[in-house]
Protein backbone atom coordinates (compact mmCIF):
# COMPACT_ATOMS: atom_id res chain seq x y z
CA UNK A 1 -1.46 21.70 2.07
CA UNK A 2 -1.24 18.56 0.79
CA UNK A 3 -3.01 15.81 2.03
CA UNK A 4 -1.74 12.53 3.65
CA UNK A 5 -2.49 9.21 1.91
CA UNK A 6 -3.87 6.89 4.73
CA UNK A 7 -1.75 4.55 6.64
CA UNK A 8 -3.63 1.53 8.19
CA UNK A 9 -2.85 0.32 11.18
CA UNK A 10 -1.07 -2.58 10.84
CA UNK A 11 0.94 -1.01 8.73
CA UNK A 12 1.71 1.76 10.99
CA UNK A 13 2.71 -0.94 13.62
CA UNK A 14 4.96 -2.97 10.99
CA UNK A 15 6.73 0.70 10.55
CA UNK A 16 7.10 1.09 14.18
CA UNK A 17 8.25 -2.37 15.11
CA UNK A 18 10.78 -1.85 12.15
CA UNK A 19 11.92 1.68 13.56
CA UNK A 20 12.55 -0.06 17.03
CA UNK A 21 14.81 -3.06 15.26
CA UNK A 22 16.62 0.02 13.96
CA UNK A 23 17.26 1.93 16.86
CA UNK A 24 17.92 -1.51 18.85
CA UNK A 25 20.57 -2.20 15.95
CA UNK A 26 22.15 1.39 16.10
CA UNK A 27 23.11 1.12 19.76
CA UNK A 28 24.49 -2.24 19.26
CA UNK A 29 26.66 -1.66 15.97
CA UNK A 30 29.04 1.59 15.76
CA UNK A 31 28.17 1.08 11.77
CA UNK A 32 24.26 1.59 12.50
CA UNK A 33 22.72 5.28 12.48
CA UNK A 34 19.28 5.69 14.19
CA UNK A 35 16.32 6.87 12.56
CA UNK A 36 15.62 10.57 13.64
CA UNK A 37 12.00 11.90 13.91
CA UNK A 38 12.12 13.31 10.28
CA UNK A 39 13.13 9.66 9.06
CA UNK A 40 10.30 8.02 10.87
CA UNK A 41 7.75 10.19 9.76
CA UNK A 42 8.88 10.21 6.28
CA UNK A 43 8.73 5.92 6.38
CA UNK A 44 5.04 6.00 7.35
CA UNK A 45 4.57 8.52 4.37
CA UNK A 46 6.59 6.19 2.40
CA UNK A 47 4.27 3.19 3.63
CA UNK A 48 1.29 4.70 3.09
CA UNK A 49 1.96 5.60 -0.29
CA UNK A 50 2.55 2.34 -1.12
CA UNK A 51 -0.23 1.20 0.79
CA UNK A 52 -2.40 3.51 -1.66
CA UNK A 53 -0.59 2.39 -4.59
CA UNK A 54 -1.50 -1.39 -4.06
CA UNK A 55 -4.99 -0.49 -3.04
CA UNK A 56 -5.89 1.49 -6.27
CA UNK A 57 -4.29 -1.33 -8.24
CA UNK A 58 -6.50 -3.54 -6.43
CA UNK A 59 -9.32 -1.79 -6.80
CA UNK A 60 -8.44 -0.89 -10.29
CA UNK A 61 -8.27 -5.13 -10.91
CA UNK A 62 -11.59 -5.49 -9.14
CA UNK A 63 -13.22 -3.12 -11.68
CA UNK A 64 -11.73 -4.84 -14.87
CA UNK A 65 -12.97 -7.78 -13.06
CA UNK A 66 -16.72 -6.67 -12.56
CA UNK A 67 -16.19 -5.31 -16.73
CA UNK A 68 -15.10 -8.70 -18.10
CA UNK A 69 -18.22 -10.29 -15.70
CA UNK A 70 -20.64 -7.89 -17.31
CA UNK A 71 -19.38 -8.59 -20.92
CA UNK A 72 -19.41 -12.19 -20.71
CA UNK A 73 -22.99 -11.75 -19.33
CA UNK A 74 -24.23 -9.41 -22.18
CA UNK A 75 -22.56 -11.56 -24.60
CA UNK A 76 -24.43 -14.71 -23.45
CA UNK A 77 -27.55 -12.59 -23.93
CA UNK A 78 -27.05 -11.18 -27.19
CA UNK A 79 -28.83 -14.03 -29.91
CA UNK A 80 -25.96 -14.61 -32.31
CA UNK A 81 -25.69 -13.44 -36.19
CA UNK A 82 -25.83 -16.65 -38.40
């Protein structure tokens, strides 16, 4: 079974108070259809994935980060070839 990427929180919530606004909408519009259960658990898989995807990048950026740091460091080290 695959495994779930996590959701935080507050995004959880932001996907809820969305679903709401969408069933509100659907029962005031006849051209609105309501989210079903399927739908609603396939937007907080949706979310979370993208939650994931901005986290690794971050992360990703915060390594390349630390790298460059390190570099520059070892390069002001290093006595120079004249």
């Amino acid at each position: 079974m695959a495994e779930r990427p996590v959701e935080p929180f507050a995004v959880a919530q932001m996907v809820e108070t969305y679903v709401e606004t969408e069933l509100i909408q659907a029962e005031k519009f006849t051209n609105r259809t309501p989210l079903d259960d399927s739908g609603v658990f396939n937007l907080h898989t949706l979310a979370a994935r993208i939650y994931a995807a901005g986290f690794n990048d971050g992360a990703a950026t915060e390594d390349w980060r630390a790298s460059s740091r390190r570099m520059r460091s070892r390069d002001r080290k290093e006595p120079t070839d004249v």
